[in-house]
N, C-alpha and C. Protein backbone atom coordinates (compact mmCIF):
# COMPACT_ATOMS: atom_id res chain seq x y z
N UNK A 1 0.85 -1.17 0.00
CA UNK A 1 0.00 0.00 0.00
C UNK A 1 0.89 1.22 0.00
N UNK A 2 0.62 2.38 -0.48
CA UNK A 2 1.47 3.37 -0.43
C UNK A 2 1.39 4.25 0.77
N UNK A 3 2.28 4.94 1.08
CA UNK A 3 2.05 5.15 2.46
C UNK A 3 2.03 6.86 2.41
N UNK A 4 3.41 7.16 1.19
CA UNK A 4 3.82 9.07 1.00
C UNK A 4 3.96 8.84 -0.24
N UNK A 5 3.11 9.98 -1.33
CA UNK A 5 3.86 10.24 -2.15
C UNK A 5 4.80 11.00 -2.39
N UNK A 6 5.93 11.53 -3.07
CA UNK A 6 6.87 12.47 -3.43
C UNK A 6 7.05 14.00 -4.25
N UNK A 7 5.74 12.84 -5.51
CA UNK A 7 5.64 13.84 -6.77
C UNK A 7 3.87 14.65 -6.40
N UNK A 8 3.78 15.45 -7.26
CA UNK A 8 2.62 15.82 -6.90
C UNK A 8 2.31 15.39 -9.23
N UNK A 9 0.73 14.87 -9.01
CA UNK A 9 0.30 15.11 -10.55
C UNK A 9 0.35 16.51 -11.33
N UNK A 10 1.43 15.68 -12.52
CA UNK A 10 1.84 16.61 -13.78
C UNK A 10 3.23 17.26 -13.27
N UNK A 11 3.83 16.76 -12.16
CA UNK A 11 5.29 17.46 -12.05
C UNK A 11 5.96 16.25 -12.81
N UNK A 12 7.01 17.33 -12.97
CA UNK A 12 8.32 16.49 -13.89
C UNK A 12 9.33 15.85 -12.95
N UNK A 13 9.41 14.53 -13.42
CA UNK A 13 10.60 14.11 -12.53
C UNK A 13 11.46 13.44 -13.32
N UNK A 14 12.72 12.82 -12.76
CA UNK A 14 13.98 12.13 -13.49
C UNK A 14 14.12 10.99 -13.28
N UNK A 15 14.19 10.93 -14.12
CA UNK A 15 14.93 9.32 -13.94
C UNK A 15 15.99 8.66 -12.49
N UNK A 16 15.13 7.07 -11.75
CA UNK A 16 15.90 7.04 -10.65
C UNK A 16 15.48 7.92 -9.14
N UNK A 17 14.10 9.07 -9.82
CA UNK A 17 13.84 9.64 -8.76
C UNK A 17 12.94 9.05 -8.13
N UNK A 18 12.65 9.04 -6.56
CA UNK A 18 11.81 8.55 -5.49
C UNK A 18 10.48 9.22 -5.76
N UNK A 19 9.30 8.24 -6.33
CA UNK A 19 7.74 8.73 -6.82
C UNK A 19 7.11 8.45 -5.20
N UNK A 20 7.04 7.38 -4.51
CA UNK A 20 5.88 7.31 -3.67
C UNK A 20 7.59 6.13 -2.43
N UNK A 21 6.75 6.25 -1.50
CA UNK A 21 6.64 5.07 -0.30
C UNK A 21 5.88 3.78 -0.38
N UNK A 22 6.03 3.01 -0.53
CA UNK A 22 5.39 1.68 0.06
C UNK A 22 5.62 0.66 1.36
N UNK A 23 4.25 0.64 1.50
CA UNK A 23 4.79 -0.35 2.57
C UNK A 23 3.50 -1.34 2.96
N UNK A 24 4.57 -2.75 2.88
CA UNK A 24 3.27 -4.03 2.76
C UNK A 24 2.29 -3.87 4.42
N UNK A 25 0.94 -4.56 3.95
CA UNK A 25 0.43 -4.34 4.73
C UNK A 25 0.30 -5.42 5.86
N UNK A 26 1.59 -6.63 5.71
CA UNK A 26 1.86 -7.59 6.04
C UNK A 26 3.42 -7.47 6.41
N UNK A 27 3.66 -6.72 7.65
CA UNK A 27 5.08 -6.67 7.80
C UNK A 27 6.00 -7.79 7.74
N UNK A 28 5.22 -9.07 8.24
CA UNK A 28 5.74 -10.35 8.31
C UNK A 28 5.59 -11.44 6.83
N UNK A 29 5.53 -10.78 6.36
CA UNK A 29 5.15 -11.88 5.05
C UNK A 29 6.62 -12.09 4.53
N UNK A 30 7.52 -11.83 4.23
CA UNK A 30 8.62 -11.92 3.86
C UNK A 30 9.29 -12.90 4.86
N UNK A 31 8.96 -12.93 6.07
CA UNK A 31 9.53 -14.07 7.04
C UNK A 31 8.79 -14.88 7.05
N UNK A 32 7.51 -15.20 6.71
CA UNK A 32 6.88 -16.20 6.70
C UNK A 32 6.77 -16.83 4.93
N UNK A 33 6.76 -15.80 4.18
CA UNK A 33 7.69 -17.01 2.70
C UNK A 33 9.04 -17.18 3.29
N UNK A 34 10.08 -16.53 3.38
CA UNK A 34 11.26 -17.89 3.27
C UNK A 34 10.87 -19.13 4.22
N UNK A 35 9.80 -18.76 5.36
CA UNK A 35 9.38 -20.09 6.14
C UNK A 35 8.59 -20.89 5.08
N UNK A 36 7.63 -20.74 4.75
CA UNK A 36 6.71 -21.66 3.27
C UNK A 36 8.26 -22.18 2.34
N UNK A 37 8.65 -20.73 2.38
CA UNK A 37 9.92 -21.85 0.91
C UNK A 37 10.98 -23.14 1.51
N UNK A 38 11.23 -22.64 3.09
CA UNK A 38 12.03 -23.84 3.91
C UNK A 38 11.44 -24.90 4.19
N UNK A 39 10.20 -24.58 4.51
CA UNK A 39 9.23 -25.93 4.52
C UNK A 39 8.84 -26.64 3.47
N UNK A 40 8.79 -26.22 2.09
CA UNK A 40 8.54 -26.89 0.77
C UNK A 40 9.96 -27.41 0.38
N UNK A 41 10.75 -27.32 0.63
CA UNK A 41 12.30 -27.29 0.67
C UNK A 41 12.07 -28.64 1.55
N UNK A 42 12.13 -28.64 2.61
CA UNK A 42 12.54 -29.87 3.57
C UNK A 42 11.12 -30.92 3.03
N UNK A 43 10.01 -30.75 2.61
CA UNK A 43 8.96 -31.41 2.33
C UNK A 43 9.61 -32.40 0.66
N UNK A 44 10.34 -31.35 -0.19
CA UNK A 44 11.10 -32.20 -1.13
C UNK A 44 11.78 -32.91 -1.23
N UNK A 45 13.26 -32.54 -0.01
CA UNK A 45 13.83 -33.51 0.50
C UNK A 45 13.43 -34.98 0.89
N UNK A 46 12.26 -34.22 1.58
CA UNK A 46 12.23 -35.99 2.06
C UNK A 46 11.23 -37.35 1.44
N UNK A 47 10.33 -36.23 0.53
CA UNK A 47 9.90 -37.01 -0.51
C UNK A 47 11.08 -37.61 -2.06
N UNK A 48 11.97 -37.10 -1.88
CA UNK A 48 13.24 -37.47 -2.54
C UNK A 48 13.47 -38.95 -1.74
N UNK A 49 13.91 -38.54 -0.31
CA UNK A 49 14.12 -39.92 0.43
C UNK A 49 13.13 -40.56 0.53
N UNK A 50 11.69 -40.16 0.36
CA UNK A 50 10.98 -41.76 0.51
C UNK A 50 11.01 -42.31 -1.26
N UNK A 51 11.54 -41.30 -2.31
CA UNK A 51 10.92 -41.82 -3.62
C UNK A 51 12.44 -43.24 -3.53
N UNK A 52 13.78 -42.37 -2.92
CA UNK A 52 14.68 -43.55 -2.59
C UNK A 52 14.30 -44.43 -2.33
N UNK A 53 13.84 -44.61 -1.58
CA UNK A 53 13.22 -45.49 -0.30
C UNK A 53 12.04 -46.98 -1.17
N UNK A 54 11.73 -46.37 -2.04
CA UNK A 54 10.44 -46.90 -2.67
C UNK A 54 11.07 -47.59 -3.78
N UNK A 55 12.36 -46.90 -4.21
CA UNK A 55 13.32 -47.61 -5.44
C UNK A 55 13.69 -48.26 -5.11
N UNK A 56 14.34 -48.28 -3.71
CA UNK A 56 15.10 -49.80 -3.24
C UNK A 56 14.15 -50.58 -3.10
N UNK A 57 12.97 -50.07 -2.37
CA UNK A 57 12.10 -51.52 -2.10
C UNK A 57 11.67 -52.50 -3.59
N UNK A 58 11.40 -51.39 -4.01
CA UNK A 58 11.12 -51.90 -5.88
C UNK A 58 11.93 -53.15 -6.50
N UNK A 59 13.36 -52.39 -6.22
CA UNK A 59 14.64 -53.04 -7.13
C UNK A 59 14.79 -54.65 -6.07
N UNK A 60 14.38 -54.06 -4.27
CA UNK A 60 14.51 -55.95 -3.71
C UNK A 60 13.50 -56.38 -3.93
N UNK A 61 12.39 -56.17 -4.19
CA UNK A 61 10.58 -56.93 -4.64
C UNK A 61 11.34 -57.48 -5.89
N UNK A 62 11.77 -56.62 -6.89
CA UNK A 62 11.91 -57.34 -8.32
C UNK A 62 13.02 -58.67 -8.04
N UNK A 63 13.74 -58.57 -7.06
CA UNK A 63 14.99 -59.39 -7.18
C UNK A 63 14.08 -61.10 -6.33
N UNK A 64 13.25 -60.61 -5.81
CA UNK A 64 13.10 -61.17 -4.77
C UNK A 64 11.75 -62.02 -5.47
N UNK A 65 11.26 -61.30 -6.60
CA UNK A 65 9.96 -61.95 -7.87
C UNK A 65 11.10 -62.91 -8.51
N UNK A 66 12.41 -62.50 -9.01
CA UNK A 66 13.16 -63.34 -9.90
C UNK A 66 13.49 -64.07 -9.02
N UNK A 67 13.75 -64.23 -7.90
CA UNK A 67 14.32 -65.76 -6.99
C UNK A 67 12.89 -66.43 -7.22
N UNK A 68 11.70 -66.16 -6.88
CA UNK A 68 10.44 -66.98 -6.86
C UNK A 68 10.56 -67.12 -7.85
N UNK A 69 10.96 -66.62 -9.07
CA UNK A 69 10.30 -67.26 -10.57
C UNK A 69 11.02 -68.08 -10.82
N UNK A 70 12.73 -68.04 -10.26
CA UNK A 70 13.56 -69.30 -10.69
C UNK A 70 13.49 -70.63 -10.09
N UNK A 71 12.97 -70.48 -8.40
CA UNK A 71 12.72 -71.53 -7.94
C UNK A 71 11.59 -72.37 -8.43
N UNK A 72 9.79 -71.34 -8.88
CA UNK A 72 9.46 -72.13 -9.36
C UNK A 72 9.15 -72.63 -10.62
N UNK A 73 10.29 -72.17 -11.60
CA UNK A 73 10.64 -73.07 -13.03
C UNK A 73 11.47 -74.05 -12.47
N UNK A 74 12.26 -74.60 -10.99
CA UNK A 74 12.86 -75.26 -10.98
C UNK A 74 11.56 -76.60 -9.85
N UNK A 75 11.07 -75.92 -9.19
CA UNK A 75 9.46 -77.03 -9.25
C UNK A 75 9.43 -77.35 -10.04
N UNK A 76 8.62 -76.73 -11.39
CA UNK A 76 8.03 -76.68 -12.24
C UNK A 76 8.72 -77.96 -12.95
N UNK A 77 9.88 -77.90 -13.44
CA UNK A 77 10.59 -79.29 -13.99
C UNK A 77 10.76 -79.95 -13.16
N UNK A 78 10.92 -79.94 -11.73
CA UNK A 78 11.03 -81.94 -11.02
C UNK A 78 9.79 -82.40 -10.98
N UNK A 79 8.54 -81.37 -11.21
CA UNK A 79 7.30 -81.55 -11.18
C UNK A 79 6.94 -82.70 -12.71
N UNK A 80 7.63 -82.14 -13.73
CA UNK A 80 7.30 -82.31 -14.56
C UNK A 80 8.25 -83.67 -15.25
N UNK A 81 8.91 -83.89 -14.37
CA UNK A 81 10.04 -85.11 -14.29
C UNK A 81 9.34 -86.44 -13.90
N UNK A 82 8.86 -85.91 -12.76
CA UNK A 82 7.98 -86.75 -11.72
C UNK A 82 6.39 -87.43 -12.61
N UNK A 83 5.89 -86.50 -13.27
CA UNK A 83 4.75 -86.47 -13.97
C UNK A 83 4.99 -87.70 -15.05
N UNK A 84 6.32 -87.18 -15.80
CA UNK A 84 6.95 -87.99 -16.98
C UNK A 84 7.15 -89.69 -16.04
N UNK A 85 7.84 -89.61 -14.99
CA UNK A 85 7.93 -90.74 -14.18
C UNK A 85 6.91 -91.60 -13.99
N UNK A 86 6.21 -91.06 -13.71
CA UNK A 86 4.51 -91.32 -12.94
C UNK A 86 4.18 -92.04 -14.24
N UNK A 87 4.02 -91.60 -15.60
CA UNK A 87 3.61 -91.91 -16.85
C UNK A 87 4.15 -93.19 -16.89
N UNK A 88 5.52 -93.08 -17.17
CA UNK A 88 6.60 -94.59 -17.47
C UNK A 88 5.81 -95.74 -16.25
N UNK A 89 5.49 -95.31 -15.38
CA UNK A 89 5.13 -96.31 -14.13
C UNK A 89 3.54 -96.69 -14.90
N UNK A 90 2.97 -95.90 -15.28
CA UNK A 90 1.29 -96.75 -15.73
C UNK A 90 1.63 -97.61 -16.89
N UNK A 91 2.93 -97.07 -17.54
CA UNK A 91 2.60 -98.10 -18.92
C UNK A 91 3.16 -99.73 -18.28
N UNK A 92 4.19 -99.33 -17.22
CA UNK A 92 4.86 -100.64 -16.90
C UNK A 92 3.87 -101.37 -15.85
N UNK A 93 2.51 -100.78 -15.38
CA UNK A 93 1.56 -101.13 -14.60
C UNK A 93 0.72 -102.01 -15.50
N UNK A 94 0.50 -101.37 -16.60
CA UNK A 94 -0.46 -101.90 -17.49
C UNK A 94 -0.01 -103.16 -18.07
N UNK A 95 1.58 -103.12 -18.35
CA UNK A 95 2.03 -104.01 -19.02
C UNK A 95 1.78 -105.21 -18.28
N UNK A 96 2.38 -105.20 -17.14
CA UNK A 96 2.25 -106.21 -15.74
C UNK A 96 1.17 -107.06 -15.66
N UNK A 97 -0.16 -105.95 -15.70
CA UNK A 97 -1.59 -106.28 -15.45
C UNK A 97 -1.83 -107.12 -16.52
N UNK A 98 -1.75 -106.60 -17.72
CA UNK A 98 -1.69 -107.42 -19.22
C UNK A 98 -0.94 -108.96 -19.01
N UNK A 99 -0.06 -108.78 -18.82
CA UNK A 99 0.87 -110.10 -18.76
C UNK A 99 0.12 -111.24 -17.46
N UNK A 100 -0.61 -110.70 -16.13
CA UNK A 100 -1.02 -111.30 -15.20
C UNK A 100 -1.54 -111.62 -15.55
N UNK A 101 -3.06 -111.08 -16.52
CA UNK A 101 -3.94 -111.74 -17.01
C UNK A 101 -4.40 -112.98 -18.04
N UNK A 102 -3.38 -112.12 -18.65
CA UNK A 102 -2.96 -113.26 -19.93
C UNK A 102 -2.10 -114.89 -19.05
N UNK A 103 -1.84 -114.63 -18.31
CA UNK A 103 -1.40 -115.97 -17.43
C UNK A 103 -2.52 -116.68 -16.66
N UNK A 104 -2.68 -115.64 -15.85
CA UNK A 104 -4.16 -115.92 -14.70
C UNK A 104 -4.94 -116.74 -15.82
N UNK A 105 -5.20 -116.20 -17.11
CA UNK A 105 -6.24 -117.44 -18.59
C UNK A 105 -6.12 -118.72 -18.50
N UNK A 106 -4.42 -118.39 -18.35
CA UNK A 106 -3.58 -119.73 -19.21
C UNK A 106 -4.14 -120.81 -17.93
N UNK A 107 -3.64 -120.38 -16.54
CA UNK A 107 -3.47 -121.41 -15.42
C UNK A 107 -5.16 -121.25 -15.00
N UNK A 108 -6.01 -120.95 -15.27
CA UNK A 108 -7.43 -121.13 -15.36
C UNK A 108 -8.04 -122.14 -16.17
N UNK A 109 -7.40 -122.31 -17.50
CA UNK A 109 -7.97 -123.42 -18.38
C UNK A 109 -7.25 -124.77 -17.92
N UNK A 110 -5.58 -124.37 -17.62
CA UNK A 110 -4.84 -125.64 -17.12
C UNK A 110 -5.60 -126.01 -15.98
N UNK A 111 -5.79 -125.65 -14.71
CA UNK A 111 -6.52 -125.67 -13.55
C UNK A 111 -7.67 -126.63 -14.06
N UNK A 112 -8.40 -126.18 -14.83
CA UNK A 112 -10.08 -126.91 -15.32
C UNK A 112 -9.59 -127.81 -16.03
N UNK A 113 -8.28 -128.13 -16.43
CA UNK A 113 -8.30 -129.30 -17.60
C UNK A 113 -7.44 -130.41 -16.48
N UNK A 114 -6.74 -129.74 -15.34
CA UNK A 114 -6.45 -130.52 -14.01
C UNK A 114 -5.25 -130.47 -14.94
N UNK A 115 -4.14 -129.75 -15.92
CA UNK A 115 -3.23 -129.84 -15.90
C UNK A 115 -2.06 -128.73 -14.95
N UNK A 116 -2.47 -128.58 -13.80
CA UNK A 116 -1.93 -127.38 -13.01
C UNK A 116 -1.99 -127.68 -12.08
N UNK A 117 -1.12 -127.15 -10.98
CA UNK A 117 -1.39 -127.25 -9.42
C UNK A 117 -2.25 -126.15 -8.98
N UNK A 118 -3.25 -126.38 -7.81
CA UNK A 118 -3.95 -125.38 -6.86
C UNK A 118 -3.24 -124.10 -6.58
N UNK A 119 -1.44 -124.42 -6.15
CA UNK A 119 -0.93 -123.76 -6.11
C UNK A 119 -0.69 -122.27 -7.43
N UNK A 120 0.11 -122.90 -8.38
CA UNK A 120 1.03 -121.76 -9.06
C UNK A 120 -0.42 -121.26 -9.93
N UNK A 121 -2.03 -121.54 -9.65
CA UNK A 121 -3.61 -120.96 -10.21
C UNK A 121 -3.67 -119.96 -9.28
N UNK A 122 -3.35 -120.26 -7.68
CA UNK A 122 -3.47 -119.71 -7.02
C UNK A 122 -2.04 -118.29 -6.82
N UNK A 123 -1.16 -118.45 -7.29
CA UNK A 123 0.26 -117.23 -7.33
C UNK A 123 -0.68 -116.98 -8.84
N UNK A 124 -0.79 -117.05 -9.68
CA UNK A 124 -1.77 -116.34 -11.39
C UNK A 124 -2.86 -115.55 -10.70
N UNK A 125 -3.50 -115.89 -9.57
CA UNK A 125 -4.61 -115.31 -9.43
C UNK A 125 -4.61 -114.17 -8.58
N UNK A 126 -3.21 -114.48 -7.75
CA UNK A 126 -3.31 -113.44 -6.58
C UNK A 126 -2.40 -112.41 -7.36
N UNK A 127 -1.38 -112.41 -8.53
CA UNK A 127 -0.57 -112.12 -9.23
C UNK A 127 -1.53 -111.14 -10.66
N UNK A 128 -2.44 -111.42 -10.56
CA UNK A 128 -3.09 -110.65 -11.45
C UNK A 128 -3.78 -109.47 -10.58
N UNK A 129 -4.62 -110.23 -9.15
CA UNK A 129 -4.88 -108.52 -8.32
C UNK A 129 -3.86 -107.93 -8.05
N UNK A 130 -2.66 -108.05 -7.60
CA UNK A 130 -1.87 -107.20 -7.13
C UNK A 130 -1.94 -106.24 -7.80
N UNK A 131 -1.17 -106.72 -9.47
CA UNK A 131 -0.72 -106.10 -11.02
C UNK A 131 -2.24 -105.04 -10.87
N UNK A 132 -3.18 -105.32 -10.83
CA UNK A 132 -4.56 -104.27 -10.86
C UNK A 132 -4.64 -103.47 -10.07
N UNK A 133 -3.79 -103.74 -8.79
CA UNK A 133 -4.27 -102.68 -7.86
C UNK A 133 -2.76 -101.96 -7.76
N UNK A 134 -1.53 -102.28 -8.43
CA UNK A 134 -0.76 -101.82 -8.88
C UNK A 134 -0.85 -100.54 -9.81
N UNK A 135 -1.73 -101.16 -10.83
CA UNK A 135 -1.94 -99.88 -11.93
C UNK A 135 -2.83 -98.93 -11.57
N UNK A 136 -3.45 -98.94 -10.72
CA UNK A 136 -4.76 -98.34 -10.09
C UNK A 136 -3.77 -97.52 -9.10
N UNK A 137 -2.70 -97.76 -8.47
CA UNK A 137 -1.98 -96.73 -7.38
C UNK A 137 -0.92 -96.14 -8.72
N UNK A 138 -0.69 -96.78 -9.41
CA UNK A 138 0.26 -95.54 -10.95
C UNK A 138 -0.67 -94.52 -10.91
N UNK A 139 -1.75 -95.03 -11.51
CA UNK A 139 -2.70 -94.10 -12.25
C UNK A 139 -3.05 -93.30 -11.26
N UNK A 140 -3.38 -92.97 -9.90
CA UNK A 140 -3.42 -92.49 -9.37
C UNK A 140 -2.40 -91.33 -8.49
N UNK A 141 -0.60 -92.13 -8.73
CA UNK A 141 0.07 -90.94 -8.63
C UNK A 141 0.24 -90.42 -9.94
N UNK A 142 0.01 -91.16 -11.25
CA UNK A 142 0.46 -90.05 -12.48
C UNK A 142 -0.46 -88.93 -12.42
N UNK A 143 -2.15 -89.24 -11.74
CA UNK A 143 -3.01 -87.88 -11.68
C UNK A 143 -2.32 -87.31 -10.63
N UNK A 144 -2.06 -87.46 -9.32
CA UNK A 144 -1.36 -86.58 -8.74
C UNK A 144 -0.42 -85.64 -9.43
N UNK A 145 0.44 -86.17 -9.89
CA UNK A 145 1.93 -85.52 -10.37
C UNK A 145 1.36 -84.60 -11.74
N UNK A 146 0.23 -84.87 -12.37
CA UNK A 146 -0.47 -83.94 -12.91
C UNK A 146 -0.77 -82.68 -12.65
N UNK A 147 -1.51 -82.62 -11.79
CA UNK A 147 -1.85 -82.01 -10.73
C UNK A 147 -0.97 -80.94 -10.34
N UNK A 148 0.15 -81.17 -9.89
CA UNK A 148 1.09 -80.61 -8.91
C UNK A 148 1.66 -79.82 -10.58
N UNK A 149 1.78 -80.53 -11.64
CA UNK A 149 2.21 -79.53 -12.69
C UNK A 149 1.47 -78.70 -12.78
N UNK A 150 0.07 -78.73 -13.07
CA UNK A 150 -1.05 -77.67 -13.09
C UNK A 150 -0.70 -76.76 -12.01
N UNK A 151 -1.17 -77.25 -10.49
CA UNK A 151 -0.72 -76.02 -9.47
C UNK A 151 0.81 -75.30 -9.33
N UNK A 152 1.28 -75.52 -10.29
CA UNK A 152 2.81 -74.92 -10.17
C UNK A 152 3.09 -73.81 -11.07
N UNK A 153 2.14 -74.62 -12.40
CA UNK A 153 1.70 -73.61 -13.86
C UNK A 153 0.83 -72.16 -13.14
N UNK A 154 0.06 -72.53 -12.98
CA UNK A 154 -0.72 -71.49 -12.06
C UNK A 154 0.17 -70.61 -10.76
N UNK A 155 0.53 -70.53 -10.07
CA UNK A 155 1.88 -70.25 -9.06
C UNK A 155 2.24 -69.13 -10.09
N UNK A 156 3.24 -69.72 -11.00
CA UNK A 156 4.15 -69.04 -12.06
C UNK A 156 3.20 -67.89 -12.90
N UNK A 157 2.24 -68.43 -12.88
CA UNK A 157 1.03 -67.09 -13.93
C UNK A 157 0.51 -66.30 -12.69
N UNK A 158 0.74 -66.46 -12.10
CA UNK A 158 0.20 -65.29 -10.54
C UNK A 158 0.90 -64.16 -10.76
């Protein structure tokens, strides 16, 4: 606000010469901006240190996603080892079962034609359930080990 003027209207003055007085009507405003500018000042700072703060956490989350992703591509294949395993075990289940049966026939007709003992009708017969309940516990871990590939596939797509 002006407080004195100097000149009076339509006088001549020079260049550099003193026209009026001013004076704010806020004596303190000049100490209270450099306070606003020190406080936006220290408010940057330390949003600097948390944006730090947020990079490191970032850069150990990412390091710490690539250890989980390597461990579980390394599930992922004993899973898938195991699965392949599990497989080889039903065909050699089946084969077994196949072969029991095809015997268990043979010593069934020998048995009825009385060319066989009670006995080795009786190892054909108990030799064919086993072989069945053999392929029936394959088939049942190859669906497992299925399984565990699926929930591992899934894991990894999370």
């Amino acid at each position: 606000r002006i407080t004195q003027w100097y000149v009076q209207e339509g006088q001549e003055v020079r260049k550099g010469e003193r026209l009026v007085m001013m004076q704010d009507p806020d004596p303190l405003l000049p100490s209270r901006l450099a306070d606003n500018r020190d406080a936006i000042r220290a408010r940057k700072q330390a949003a600097a240190g948390r944006v730090s703060t947020y990079m490191e956490q970032i850069k150990n989350l990412e390091g710490s996603r690539d250890r989980a992703l390597a461990a579980a591509d390394q599930r992922l294949k004993g899973a898938q080892e195991a699965y392949k395993a599990a497989q080889r075990q039903v065909e050699i289940a089946v084969a077994n079962r196949t072969l029991a049966k095809i015997t268990y026939g043979m010593e069934e007709k020998l048995i009825k034609d009385g060319l066989t003992s009670e006995l080795v009708y009786e190892t054909a017969r108990q030799r064919r359930l086993a072989t069945e309940q053999e392929e029936l516990r394959s088939r049942n871990a190859e669906e497992a080990a299925r399984l565990a590939v699926g929930a591992i596939r899934e894991d990894i797509e999370k």
